[in-house]
N, C-alpha and C. Protein backbone atom coordinates (compact mmCIF):
# COMPACT_ATOMS: atom_id res chain seq x y z
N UNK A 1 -4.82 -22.66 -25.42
CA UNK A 1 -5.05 -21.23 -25.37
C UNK A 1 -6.53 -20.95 -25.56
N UNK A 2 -7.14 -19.85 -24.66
CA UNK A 2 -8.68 -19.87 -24.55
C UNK A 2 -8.30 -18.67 -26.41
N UNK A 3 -9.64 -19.07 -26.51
CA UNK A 3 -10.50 -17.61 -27.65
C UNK A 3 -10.74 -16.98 -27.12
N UNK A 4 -11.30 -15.29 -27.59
CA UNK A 4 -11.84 -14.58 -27.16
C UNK A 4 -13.50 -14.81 -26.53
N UNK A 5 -14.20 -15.77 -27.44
CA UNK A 5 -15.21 -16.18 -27.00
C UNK A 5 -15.64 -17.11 -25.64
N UNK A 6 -14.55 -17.93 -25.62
CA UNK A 6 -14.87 -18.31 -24.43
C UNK A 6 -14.31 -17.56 -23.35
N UNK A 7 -15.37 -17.95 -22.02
CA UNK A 7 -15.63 -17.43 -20.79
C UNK A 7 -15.24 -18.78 -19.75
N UNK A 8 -14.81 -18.04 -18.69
CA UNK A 8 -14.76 -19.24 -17.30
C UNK A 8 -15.84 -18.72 -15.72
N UNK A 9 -16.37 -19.60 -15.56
CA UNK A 9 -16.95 -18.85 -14.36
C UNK A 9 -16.15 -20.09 -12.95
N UNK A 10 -15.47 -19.03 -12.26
CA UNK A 10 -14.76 -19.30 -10.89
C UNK A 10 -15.79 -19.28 -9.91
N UNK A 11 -15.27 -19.44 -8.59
CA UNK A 11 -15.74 -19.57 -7.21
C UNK A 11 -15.23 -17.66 -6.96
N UNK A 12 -16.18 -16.68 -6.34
CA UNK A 12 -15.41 -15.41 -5.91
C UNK A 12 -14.43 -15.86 -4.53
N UNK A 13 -14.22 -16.34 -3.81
CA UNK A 13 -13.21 -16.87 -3.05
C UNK A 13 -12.13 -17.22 -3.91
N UNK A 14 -12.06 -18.37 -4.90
CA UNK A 14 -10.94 -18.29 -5.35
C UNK A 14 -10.64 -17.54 -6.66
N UNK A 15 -11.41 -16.31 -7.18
CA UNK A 15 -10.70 -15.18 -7.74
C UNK A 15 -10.19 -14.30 -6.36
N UNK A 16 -10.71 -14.30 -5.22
CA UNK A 16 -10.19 -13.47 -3.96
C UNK A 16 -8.55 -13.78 -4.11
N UNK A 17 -8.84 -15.15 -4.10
CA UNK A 17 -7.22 -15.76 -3.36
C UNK A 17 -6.32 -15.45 -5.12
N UNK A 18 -7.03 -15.38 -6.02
CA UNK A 18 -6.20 -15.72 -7.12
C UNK A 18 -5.37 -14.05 -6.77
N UNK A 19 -6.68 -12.82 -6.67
CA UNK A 19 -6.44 -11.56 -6.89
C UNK A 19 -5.03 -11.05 -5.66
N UNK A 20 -5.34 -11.81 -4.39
CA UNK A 20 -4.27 -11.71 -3.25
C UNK A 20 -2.88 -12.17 -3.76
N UNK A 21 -3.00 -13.52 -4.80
CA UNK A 21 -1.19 -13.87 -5.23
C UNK A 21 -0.67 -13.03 -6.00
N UNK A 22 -1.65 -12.56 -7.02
CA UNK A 22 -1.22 -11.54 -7.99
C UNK A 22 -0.62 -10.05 -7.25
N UNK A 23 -1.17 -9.58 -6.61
CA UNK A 23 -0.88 -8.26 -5.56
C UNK A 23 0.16 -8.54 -5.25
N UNK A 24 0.44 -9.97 -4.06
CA UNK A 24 1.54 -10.26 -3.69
C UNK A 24 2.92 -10.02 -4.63
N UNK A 25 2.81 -11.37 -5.84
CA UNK A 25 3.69 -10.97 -6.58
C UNK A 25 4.39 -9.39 -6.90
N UNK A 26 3.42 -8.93 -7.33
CA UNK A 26 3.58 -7.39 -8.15
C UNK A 26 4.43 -6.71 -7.05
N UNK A 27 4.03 -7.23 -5.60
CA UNK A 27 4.57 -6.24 -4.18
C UNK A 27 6.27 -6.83 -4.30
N UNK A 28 6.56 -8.24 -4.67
CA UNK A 28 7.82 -8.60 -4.29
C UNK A 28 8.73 -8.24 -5.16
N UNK A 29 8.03 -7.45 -6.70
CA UNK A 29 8.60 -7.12 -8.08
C UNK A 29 8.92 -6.17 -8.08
N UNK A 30 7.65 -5.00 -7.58
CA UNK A 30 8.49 -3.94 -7.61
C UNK A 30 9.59 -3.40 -6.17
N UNK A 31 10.54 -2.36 -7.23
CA UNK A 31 11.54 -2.13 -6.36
C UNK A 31 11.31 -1.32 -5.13
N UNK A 32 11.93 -1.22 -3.87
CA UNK A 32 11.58 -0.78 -2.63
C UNK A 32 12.32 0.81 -2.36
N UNK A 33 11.62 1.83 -2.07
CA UNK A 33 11.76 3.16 -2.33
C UNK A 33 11.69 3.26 -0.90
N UNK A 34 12.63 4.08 -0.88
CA UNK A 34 12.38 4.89 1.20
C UNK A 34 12.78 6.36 1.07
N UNK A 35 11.16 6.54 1.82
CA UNK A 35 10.89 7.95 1.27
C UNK A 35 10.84 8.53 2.82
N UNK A 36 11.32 9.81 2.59
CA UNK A 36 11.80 10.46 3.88
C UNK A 36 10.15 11.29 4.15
N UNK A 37 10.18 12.02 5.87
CA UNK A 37 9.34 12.85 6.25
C UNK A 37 8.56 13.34 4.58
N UNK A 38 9.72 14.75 4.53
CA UNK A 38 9.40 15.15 2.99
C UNK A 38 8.60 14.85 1.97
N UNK A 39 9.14 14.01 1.90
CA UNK A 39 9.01 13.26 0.67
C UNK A 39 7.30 12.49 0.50
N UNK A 40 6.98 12.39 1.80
CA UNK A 40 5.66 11.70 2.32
C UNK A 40 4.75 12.89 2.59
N UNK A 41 4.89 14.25 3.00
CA UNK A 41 3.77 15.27 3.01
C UNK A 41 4.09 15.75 1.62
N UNK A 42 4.55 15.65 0.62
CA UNK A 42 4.65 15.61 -0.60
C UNK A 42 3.47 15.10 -1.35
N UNK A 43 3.77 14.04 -1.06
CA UNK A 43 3.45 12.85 -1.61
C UNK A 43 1.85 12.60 -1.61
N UNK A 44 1.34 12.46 0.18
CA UNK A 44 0.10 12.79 0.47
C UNK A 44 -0.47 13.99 0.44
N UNK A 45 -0.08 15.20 0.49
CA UNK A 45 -0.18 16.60 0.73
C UNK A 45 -0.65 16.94 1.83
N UNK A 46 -0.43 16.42 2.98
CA UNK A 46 -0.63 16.76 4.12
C UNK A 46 0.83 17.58 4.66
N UNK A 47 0.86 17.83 6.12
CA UNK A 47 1.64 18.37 6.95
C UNK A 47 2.40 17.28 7.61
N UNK A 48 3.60 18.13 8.47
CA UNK A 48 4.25 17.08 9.50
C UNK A 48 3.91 16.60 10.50
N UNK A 49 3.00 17.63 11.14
CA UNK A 49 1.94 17.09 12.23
C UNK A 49 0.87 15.99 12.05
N UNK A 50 0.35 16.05 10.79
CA UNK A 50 -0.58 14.78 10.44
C UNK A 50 0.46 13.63 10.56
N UNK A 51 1.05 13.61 9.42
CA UNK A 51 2.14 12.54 9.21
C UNK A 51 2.65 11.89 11.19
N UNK A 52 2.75 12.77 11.82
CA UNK A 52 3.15 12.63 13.42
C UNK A 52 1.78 11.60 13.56
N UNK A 53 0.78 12.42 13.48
CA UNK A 53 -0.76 11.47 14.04
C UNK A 53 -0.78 10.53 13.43
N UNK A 54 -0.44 10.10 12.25
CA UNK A 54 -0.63 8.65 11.77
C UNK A 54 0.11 7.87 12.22
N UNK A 55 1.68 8.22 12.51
CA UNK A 55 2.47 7.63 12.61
C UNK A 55 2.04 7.06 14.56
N UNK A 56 1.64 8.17 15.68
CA UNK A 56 1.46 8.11 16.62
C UNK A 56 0.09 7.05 16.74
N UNK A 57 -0.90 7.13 15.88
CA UNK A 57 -2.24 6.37 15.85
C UNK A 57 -1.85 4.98 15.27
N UNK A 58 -0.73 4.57 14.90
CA UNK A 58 -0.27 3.32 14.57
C UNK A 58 -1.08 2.90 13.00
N UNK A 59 -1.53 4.26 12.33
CA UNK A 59 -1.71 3.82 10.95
C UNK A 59 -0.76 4.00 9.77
N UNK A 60 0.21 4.57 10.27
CA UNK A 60 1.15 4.45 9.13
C UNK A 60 2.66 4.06 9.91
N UNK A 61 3.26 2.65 9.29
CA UNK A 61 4.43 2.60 9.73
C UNK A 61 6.00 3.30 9.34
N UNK A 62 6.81 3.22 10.03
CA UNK A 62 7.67 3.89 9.85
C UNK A 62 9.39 3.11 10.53
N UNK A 63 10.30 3.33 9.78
CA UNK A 63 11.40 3.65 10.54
C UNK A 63 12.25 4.68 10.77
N UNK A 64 13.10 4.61 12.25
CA UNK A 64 13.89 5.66 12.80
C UNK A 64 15.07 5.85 12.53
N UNK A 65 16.09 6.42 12.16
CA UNK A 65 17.74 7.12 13.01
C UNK A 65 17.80 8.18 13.55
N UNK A 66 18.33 8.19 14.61
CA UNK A 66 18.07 9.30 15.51
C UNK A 66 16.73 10.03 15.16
N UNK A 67 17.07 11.42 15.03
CA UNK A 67 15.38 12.23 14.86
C UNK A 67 14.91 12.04 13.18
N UNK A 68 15.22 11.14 12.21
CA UNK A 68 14.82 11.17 11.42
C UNK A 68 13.89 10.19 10.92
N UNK A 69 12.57 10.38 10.58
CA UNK A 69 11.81 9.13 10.00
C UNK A 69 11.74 8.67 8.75
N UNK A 70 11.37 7.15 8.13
CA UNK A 70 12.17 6.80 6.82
C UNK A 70 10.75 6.13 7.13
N UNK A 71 10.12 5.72 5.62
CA UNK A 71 8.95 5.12 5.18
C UNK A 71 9.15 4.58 3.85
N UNK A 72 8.91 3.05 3.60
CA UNK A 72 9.20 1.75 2.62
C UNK A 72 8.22 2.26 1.74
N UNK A 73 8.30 1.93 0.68
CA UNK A 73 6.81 1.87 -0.43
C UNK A 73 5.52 1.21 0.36
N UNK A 74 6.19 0.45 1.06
CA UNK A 74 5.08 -0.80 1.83
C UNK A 74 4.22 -0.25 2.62
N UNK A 75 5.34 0.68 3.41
CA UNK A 75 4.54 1.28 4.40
C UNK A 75 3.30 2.09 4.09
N UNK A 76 3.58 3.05 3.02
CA UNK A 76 2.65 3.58 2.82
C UNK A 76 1.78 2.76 1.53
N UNK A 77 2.13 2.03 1.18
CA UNK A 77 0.90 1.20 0.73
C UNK A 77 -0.22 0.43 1.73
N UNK A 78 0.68 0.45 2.67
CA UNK A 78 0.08 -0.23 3.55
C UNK A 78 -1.09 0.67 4.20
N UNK A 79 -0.44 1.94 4.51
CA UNK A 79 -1.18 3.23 4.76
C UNK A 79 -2.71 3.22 3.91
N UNK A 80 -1.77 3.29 3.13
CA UNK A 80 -3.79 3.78 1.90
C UNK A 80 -4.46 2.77 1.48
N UNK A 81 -4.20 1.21 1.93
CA UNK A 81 -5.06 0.27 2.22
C UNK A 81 -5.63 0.29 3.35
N UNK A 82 -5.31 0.81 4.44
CA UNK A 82 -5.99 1.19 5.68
C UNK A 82 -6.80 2.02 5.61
N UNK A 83 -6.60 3.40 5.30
CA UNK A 83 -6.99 4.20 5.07
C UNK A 83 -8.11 4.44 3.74
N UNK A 84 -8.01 3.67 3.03
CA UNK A 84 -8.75 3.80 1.94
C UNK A 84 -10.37 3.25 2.04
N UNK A 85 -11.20 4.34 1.57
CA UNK A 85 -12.89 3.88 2.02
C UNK A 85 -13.25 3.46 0.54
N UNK A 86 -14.06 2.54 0.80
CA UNK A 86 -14.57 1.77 -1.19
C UNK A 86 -16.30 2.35 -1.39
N UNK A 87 -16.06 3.20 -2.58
CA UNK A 87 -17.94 3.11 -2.45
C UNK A 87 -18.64 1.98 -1.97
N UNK A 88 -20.18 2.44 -1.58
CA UNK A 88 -21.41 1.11 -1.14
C UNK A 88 -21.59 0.78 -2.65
């Protein structure tokens, strides 16, 4: 077991890859939510027409039944990793 005092210095590639298993994990742990139209201009506070353009611009995925659209946690995680700009 480390002390508080000691330190490790890694490669940033493999804290990259360490930080990618950890994400992963956490993604396969938590439970999977399907969130309707609604529930998603809610959510983002946008409209149904945006929600249409993302979905039409192939940045946010989605599934269908008949006229209704259904969106995974994933999806829109997936969304605001796309979408998301990082300060310079």
């Amino acid at each position: 077991m480390c002390n508080e005092e000691e330190k490790v210095l890694i490669d940033k590639n493999v804290y990259d890859e360490i930080c990618e298993i950890i994400d992963k994990l956490i993604k396969k742990c938590v439970e999977k939510k399907i969130y309707s139209n609604e529930d998603v201009r809610e959510l983002l506070s946008v409209n149904d027409k945006l929600i249409r353009k993302y979905r039409d611009d192939g940045l946010l995925s989605y599934s269908r039944v008949g006229n209704k659209y259904f969106y995974s946690s994933d999806d829109i995680r997936d969304f605001l990793d796309k979408t998301h700009l990082r300060n310079y």
